[in-house]
C-alpha atoms as a PDB file:
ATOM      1  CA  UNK A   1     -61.656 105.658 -28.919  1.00  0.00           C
ATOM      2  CA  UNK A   2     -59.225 108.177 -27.274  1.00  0.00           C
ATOM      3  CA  UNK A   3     -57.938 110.522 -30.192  1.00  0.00           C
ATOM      4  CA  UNK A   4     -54.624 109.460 -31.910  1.00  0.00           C
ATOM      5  CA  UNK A   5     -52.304 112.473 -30.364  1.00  0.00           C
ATOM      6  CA  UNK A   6     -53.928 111.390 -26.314  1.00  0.00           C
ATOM      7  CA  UNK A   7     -52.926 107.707 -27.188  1.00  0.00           C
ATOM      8  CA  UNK A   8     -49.376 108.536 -28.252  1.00  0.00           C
ATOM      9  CA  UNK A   9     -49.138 110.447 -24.698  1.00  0.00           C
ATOM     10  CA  UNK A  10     -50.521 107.141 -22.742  1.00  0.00           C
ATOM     11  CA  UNK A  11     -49.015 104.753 -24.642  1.00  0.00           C
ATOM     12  CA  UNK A  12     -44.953 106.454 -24.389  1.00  0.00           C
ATOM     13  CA  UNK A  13     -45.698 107.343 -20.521  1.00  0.00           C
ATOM     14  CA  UNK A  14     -46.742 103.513 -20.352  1.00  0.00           C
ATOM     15  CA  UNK A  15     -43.768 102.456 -22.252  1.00  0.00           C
ATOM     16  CA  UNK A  16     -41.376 104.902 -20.097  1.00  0.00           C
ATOM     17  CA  UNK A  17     -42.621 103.661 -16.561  1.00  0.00           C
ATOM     18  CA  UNK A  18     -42.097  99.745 -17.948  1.00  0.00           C
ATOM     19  CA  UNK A  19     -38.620 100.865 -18.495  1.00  0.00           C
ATOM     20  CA  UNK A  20     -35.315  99.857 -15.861  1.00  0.00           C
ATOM     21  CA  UNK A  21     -37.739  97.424 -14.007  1.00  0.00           C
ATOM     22  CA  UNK A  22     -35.986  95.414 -11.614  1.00  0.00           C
ATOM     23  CA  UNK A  23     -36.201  92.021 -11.746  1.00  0.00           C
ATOM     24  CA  UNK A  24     -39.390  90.354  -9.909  1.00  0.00           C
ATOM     25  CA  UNK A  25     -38.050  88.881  -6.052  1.00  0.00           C
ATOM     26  CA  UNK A  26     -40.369  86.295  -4.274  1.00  0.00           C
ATOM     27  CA  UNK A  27     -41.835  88.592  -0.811  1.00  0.00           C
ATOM     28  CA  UNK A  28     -41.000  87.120   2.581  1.00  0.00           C
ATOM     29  CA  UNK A  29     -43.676  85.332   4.240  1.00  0.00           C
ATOM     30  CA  UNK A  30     -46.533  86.778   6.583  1.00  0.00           C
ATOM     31  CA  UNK A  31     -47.977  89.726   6.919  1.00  0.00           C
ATOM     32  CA  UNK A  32     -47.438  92.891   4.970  1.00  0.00           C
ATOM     33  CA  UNK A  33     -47.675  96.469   5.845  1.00  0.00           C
ATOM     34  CA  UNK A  34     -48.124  99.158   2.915  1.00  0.00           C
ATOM     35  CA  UNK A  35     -44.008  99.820   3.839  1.00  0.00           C
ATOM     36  CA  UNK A  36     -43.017  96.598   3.549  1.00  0.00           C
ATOM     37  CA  UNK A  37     -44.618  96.874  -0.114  1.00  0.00           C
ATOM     38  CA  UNK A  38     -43.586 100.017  -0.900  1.00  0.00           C
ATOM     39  CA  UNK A  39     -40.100  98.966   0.071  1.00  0.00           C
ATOM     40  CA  UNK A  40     -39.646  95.894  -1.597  1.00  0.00           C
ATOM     41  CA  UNK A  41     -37.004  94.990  -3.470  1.00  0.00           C
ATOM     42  CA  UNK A  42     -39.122  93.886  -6.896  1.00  0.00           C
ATOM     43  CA  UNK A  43     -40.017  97.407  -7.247  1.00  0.00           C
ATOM     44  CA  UNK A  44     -37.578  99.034  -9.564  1.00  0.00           C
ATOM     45  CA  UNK A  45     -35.137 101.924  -8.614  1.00  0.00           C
ATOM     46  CA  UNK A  46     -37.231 104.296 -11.371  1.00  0.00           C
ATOM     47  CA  UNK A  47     -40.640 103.244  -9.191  1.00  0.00           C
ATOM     48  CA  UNK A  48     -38.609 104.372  -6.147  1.00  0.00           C
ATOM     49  CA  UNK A  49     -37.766 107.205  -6.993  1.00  0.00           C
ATOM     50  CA  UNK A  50     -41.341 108.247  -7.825  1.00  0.00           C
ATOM     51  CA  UNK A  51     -42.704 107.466  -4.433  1.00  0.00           C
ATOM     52  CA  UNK A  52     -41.953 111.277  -3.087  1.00  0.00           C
ATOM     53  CA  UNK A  53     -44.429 112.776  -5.606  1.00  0.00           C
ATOM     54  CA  UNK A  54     -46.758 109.905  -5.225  1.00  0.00           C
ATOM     55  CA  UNK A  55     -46.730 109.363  -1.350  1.00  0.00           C
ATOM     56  CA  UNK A  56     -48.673 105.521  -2.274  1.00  0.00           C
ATOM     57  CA  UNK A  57     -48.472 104.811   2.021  1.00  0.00           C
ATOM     58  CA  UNK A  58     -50.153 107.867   3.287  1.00  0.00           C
ATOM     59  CA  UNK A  59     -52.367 107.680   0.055  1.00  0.00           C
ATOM     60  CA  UNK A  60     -53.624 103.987   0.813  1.00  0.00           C
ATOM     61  CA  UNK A  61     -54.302 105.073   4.264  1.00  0.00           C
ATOM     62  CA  UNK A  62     -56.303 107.435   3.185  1.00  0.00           C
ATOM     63  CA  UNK A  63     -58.174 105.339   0.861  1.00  0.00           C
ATOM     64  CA  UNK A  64     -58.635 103.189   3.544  1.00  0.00           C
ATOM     65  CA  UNK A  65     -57.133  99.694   2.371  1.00  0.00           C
ATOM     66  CA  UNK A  66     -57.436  96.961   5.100  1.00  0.00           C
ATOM     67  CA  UNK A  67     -55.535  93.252   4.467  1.00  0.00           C
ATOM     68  CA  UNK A  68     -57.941  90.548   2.840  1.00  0.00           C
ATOM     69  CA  UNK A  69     -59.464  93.311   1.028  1.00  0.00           C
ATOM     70  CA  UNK A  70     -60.742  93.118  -2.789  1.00  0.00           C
ATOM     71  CA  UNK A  71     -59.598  96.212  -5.169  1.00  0.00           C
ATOM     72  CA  UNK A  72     -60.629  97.309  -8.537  1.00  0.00           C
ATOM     73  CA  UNK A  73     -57.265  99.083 -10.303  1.00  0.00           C
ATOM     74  CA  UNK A  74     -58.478 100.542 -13.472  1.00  0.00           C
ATOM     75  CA  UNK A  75     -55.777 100.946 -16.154  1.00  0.00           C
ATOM     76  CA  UNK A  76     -52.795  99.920 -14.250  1.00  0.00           C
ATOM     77  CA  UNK A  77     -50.969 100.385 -17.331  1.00  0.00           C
ATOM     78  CA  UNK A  78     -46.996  99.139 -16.716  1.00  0.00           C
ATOM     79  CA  UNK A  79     -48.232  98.594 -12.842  1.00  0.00           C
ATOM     80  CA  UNK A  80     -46.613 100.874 -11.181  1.00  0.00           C
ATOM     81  CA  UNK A  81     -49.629 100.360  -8.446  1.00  0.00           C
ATOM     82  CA  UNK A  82     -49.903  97.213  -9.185  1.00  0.00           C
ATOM     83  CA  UNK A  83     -46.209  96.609  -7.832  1.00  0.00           C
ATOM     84  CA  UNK A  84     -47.520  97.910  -4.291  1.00  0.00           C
ATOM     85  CA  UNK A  85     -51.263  96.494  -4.405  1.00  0.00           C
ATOM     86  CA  UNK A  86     -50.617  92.888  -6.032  1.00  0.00           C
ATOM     87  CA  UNK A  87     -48.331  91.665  -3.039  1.00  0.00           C
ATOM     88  CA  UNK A  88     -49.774  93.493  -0.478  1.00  0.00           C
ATOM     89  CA  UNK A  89     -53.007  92.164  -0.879  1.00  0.00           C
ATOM     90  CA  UNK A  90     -51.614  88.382  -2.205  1.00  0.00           C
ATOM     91  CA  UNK A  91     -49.886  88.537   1.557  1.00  0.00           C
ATOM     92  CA  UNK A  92     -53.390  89.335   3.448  1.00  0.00           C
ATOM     93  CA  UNK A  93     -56.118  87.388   1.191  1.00  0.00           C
ATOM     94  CA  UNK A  94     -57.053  89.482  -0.849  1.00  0.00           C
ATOM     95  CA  UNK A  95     -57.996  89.865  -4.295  1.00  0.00           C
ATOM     96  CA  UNK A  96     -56.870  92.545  -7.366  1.00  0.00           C
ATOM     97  CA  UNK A  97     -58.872  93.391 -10.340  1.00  0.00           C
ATOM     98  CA  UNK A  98     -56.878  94.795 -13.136  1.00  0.00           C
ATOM     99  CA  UNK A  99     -59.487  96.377 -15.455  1.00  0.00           C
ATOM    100  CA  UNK A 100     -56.885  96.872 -18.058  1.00  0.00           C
ATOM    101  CA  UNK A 101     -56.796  99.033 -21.591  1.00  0.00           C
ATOM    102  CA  UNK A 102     -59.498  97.475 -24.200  1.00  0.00           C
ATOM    103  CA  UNK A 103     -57.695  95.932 -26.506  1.00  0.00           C
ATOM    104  CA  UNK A 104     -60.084  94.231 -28.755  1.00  0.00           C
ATOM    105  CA  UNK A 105     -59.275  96.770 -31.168  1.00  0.00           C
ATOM    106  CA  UNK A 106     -57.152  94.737 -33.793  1.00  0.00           C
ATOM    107  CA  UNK A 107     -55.441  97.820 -35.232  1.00  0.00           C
ATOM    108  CA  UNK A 108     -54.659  98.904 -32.038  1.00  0.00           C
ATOM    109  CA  UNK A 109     -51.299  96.891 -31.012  1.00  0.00           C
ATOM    110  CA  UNK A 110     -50.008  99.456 -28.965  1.00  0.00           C
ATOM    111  CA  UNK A 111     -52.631  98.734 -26.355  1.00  0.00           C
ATOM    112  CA  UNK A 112     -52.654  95.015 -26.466  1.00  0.00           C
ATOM    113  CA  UNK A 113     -48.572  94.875 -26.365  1.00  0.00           C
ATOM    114  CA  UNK A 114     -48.947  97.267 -22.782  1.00  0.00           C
ATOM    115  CA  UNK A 115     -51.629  94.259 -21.464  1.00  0.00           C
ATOM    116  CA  UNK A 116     -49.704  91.345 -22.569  1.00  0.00           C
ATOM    117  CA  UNK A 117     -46.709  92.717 -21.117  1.00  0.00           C
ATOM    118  CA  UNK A 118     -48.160  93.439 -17.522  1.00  0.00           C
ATOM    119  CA  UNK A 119     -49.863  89.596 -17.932  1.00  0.00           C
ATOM    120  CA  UNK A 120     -46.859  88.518 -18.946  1.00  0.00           C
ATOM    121  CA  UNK A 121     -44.830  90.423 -15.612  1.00  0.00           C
ATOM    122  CA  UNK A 122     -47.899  89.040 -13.148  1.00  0.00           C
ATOM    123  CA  UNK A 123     -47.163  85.339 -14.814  1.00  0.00           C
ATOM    124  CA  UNK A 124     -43.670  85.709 -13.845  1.00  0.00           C
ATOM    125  CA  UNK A 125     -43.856  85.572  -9.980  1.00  0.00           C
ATOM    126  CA  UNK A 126     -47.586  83.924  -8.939  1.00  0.00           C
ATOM    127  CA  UNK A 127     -45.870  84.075  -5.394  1.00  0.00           C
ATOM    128  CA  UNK A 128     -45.407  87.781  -5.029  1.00  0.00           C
ATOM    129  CA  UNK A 129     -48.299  88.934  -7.043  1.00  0.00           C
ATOM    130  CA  UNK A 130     -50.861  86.353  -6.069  1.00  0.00           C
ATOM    131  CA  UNK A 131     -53.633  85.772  -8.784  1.00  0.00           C
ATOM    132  CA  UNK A 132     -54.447  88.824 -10.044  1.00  0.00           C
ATOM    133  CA  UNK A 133     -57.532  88.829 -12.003  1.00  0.00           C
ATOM    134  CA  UNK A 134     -57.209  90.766 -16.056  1.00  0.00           C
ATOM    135  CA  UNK A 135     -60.067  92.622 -17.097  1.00  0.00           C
ATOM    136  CA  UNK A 136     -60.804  95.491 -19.397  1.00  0.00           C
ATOM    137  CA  UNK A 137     -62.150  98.987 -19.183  1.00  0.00           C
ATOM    138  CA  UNK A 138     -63.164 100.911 -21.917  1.00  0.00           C
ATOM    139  CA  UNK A 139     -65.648 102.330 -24.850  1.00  0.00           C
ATOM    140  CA  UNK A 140     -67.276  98.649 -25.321  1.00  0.00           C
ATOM    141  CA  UNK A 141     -66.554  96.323 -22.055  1.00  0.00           C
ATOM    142  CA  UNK A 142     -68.555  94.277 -19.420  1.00  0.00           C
ATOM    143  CA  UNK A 143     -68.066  94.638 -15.624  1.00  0.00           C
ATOM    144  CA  UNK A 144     -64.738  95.448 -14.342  1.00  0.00           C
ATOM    145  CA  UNK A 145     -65.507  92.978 -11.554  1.00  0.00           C
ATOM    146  CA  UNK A 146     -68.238  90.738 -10.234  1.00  0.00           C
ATOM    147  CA  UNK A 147     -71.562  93.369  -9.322  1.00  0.00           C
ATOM    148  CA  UNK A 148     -71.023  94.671  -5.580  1.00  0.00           C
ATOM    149  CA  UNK A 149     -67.514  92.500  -4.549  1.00  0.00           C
ATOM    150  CA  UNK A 150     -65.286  95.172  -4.302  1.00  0.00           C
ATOM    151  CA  UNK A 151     -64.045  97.367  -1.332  1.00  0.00           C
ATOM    152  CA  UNK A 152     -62.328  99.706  -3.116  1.00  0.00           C
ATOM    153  CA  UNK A 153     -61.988 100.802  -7.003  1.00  0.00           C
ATOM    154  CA  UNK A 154     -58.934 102.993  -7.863  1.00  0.00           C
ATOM    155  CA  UNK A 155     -59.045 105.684 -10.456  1.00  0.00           C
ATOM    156  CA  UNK A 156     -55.226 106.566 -10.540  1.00  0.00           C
ATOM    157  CA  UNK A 157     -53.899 109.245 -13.152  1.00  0.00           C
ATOM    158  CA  UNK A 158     -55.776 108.283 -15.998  1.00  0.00           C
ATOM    159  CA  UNK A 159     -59.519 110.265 -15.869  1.00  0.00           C
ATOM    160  CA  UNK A 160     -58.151 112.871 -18.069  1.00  0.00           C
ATOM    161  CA  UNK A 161     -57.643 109.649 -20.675  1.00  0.00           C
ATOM    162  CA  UNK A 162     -61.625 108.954 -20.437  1.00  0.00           C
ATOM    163  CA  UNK A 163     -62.872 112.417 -20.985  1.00  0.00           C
ATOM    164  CA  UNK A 164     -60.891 112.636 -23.711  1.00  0.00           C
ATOM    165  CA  UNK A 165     -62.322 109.025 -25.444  1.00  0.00           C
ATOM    166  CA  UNK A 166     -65.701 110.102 -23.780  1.00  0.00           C
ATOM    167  CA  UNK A 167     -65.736 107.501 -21.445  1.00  0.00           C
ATOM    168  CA  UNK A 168     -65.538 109.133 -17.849  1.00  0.00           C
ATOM    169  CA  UNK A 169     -69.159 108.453 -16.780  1.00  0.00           C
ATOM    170  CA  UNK A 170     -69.208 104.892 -17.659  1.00  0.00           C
ATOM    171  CA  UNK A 171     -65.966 104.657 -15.734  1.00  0.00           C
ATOM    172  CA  UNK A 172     -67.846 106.645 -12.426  1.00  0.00           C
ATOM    173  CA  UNK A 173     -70.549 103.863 -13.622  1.00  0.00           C
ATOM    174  CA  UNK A 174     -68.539 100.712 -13.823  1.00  0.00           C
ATOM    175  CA  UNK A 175     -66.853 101.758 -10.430  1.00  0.00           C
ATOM    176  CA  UNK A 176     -70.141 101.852  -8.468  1.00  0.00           C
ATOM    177  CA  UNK A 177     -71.566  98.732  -9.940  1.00  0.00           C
ATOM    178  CA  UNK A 178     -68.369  96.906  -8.762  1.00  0.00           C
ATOM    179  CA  UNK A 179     -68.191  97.967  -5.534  1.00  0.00           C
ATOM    180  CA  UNK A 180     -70.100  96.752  -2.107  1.00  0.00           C
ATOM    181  CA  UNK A 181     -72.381  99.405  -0.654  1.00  0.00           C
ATOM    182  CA  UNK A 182     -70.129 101.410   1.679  1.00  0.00           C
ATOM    183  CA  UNK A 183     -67.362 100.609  -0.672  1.00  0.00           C
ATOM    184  CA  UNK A 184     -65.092 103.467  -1.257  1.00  0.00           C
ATOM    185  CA  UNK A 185     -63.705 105.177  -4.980  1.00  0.00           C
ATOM    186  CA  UNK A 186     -60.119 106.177  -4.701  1.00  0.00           C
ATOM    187  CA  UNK A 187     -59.039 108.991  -7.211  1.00  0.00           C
ATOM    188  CA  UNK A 188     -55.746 110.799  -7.957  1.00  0.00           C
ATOM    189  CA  UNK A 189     -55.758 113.069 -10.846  1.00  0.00           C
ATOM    190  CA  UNK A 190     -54.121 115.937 -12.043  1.00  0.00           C
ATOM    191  CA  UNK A 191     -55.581 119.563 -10.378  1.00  0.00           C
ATOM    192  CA  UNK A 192     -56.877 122.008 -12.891  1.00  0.00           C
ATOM    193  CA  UNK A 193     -56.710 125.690 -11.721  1.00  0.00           C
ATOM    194  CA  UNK A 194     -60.638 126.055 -10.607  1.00  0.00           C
ATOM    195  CA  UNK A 195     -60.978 129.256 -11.801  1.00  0.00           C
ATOM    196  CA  UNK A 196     -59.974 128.320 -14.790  1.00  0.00           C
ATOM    197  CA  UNK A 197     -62.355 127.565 -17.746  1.00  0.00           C
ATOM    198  CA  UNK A 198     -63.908 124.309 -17.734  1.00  0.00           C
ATOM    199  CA  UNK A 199     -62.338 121.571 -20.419  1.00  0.00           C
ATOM    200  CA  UNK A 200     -64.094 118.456 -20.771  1.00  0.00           C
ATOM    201  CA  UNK A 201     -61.924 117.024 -22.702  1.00  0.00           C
ATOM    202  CA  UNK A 202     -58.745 117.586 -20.443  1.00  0.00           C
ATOM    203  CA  UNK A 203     -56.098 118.745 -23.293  1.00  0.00           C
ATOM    204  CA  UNK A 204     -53.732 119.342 -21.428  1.00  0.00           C
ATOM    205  CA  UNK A 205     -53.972 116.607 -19.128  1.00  0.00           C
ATOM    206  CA  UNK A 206     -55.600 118.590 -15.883  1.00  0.00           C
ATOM    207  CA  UNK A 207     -59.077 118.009 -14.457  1.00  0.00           C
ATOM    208  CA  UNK A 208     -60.748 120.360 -12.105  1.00  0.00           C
ATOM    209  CA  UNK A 209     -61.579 118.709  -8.971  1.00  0.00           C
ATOM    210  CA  UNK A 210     -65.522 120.332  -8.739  1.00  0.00           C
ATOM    211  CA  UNK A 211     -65.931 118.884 -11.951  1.00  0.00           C
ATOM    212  CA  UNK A 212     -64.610 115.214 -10.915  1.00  0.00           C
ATOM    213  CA  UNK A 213     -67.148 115.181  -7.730  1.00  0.00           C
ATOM    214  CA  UNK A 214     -69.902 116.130 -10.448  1.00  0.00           C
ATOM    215  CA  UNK A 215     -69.625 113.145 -12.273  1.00  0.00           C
ATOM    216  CA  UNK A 216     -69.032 110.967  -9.214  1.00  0.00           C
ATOM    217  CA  UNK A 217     -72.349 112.196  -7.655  1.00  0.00           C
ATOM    218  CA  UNK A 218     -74.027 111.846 -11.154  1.00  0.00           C
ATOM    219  CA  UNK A 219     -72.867 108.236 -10.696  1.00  0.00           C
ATOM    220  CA  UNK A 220     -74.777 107.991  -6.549  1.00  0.00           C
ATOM    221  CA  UNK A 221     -71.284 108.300  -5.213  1.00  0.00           C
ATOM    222  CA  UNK A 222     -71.366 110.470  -1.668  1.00  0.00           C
ATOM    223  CA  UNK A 223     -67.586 112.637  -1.299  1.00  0.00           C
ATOM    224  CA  UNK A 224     -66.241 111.695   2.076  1.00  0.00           C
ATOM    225  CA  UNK A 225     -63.226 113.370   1.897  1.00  0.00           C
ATOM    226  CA  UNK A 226     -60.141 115.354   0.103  1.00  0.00           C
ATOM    227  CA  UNK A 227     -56.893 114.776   1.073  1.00  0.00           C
ATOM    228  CA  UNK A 228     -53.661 117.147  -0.163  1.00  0.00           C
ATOM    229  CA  UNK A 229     -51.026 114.268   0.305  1.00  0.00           C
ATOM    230  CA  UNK A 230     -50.342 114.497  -3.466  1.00  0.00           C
ATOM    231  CA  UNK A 231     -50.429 118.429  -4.165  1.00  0.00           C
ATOM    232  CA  UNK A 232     -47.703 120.586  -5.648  1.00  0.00           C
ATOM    233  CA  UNK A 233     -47.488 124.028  -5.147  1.00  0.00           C
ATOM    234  CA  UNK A 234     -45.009 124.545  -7.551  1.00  0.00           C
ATOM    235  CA  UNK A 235     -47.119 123.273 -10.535  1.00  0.00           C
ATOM    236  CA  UNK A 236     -48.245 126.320 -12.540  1.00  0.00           C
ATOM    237  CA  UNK A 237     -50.238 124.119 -14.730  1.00  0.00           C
ATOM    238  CA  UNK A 238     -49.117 126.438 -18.132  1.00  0.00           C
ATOM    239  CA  UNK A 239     -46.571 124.113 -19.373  1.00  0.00           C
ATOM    240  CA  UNK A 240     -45.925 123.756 -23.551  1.00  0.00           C
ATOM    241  CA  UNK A 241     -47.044 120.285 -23.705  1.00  0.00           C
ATOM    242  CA  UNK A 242     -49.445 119.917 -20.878  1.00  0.00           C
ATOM    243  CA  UNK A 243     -49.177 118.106 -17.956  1.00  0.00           C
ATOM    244  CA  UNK A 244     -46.750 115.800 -20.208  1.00  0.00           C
ATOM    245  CA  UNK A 245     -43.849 118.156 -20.007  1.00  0.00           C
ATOM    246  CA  UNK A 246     -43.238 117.609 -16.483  1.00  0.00           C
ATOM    247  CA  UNK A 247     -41.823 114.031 -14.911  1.00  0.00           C
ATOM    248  CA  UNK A 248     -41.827 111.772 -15.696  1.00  0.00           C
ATOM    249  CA  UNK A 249     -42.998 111.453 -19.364  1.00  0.00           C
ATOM    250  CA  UNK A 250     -40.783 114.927 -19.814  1.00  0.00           C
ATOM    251  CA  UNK A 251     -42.311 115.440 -23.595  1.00  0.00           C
ATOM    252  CA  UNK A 252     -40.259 118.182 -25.573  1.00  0.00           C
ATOM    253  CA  UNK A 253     -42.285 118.134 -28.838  1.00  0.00           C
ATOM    254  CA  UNK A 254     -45.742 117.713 -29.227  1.00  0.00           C
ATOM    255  CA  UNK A 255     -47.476 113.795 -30.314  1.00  0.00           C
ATOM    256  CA  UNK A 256     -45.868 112.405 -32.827  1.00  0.00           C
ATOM    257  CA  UNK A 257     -43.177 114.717 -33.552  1.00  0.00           C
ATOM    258  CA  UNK A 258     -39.300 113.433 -32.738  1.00  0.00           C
ATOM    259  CA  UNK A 259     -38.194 114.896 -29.238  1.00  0.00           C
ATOM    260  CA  UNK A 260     -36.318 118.215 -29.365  1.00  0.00           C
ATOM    261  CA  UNK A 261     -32.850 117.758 -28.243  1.00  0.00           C
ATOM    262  CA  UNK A 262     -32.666 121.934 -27.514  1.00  0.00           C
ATOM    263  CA  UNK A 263     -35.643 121.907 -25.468  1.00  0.00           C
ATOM    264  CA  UNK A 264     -34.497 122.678 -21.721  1.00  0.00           C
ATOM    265  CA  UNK A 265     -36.390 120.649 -19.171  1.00  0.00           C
ATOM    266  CA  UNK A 266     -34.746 122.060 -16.136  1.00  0.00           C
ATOM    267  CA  UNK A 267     -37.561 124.281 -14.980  1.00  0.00           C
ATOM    268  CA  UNK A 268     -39.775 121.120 -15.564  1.00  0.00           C
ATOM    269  CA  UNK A 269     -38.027 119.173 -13.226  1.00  0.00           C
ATOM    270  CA  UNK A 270     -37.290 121.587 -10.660  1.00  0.00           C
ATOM    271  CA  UNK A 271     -41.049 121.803 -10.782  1.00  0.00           C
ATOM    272  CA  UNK A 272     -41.414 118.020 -10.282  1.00  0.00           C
ATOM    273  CA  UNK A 273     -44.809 115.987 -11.027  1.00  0.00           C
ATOM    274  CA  UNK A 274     -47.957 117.209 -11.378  1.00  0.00           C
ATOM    275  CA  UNK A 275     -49.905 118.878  -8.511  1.00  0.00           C
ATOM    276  CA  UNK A 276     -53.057 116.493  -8.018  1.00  0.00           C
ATOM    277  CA  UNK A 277     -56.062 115.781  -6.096  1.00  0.00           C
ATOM    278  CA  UNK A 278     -56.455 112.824  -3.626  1.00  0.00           C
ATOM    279  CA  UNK A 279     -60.245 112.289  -3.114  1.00  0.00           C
ATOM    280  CA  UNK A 280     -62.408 109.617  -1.365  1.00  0.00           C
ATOM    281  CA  UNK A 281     -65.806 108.564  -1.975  1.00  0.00           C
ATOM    282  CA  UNK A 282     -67.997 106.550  -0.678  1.00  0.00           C
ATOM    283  CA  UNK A 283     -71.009 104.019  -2.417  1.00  0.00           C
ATOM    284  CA  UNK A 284     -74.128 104.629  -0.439  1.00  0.00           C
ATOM    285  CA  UNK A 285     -74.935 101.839   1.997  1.00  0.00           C
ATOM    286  CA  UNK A 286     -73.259 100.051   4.988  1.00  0.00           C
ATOM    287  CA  UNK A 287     -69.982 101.590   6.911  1.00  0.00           C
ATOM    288  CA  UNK A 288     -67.181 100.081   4.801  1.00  0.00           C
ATOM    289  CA  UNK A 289     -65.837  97.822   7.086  1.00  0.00           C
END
């Protein structure tokens, strides 16, 4: 189970990124490019804006997404992904796997009000999203998808979550048992300093990247390449409240304490989101096609 002060984190960045949604528009028929998703008019203004620091076109190139394509999105959480993948895809024939938060937990309502609320946003416009298929990832589920159907499996923002709850290998597992041979593993993450010391736990939200292709290779995955689309120079990494202090969560007190209305976030946000990793592997086998 992640510890109480991580799921207060995930749960109010969740909660934050659901916020000033727009409201879901039917896509125009035909083809769709990663532009015409990123540009659509169901994504809200606050997903928008987001889109410098996240760069999701050049990133899905460089994951390699084709149309008619079937993806594995591990804990799309309000879906701000989703918003992008879910249409595209729908357009070209392809499928989307949501391996969504566990939330068989009955004390934990947090978790199951964040999945019934993306269901709930997917159930609203079949057209645009297409059917996107709910599953669950975490300390006690089954296959994220059907054994060797998927393409590519996306591990965006959220490893740091699994060291924590000590469930990043089975994630690395779950990942290659979904995919085809020659299927590629998609990660953005946070960037630790590597010469820093080693946490395997991620406390403050930052993974080194050495340590990331460790447990991908402990897994049979093969690196193919690293990508700095999604770096930021300007992220010192030494913030108060870890990598939560910068956008967009923008914490000013630490979990569970009331926010601290004389805490100054403009160095934060001159700083801007998190410096990260963009890395590519690849499952042993056939040329992913």
């Amino acid at each position: 189970m992640i510890p109480v002060s991580r799921r207060h984190v995930l749960l109010s960045a969740l909660a934050l990124s659901a916020c000033g949604r727009a409201p879901t528009g039917t896509r125009p028929k035909g083809p769709m490019t990663f532009e015409d998703a990123v540009a659509g008019a169901w994504r809200s203004p606050a997903d928008k804006a987001r889109d410098r620091w996240r760069h999701p076109v050049a990133s899905l190139r460089f994951w390699g997404l084709k149309p008619g394509e079937t993806v594995v999105e591990f804990w799309p959480g309000a879906g701000w992904y989703t918003d992008i993948l879910a249409p595209y895809l729908a357009a070209g024939g392809g499928k989307l796997y949501a391996a969504n938060l566990e939330s068989t937990d009955p004390a934990n309502t947090a978790a199951r009000e964040v999945v019934d609320a993306y269901r709930a946003r997917l159930a609203a416009d079949p057209k645009l999203y297409g059917k996107v298929e709910i599953t669950a990832f975490g300390p006690g589920s089954g296959a994220v998808a059907p054994a060797g159907s998927a393409d590519l499996v996306l591990f965006l923002r959220n490893l740091h979550d699994w060291m924590a709850a000590g469930v990043a290998e089975k994630a690395f597992r779950d990942a290659y048992a979904a995919l085809k041979p020659g299927g590629v593993l998609g990660v953005e993450e946070h960037r630790a300093d590597p010469a820093g010391v080693p946490d395997p736990l991620a406390a403050n939200g930052y993974v080194q990247q050495a340590y990331v292709v460790k447990l991908a290779q402990e897994a049979g995955f093969t690196l193919d390449a690293a990508s700095e689309i999604n770096a930021n120079p300007q992220d010192s990494r030494d913030h108060p409240f870890g990598v939560w202090t910068l956008p967009p969560v923008r914490r000013s007190s630490a979990p569970g304490q009331a926010p601290n209305p004389a805490f100054d976030h403009s160095k934060y946000d001159r700083i801007g989101e998190s410096d990260r990793m963009t890395l590519r592997f690849v499952k042993p086998g056939s040329a992913h096609a």
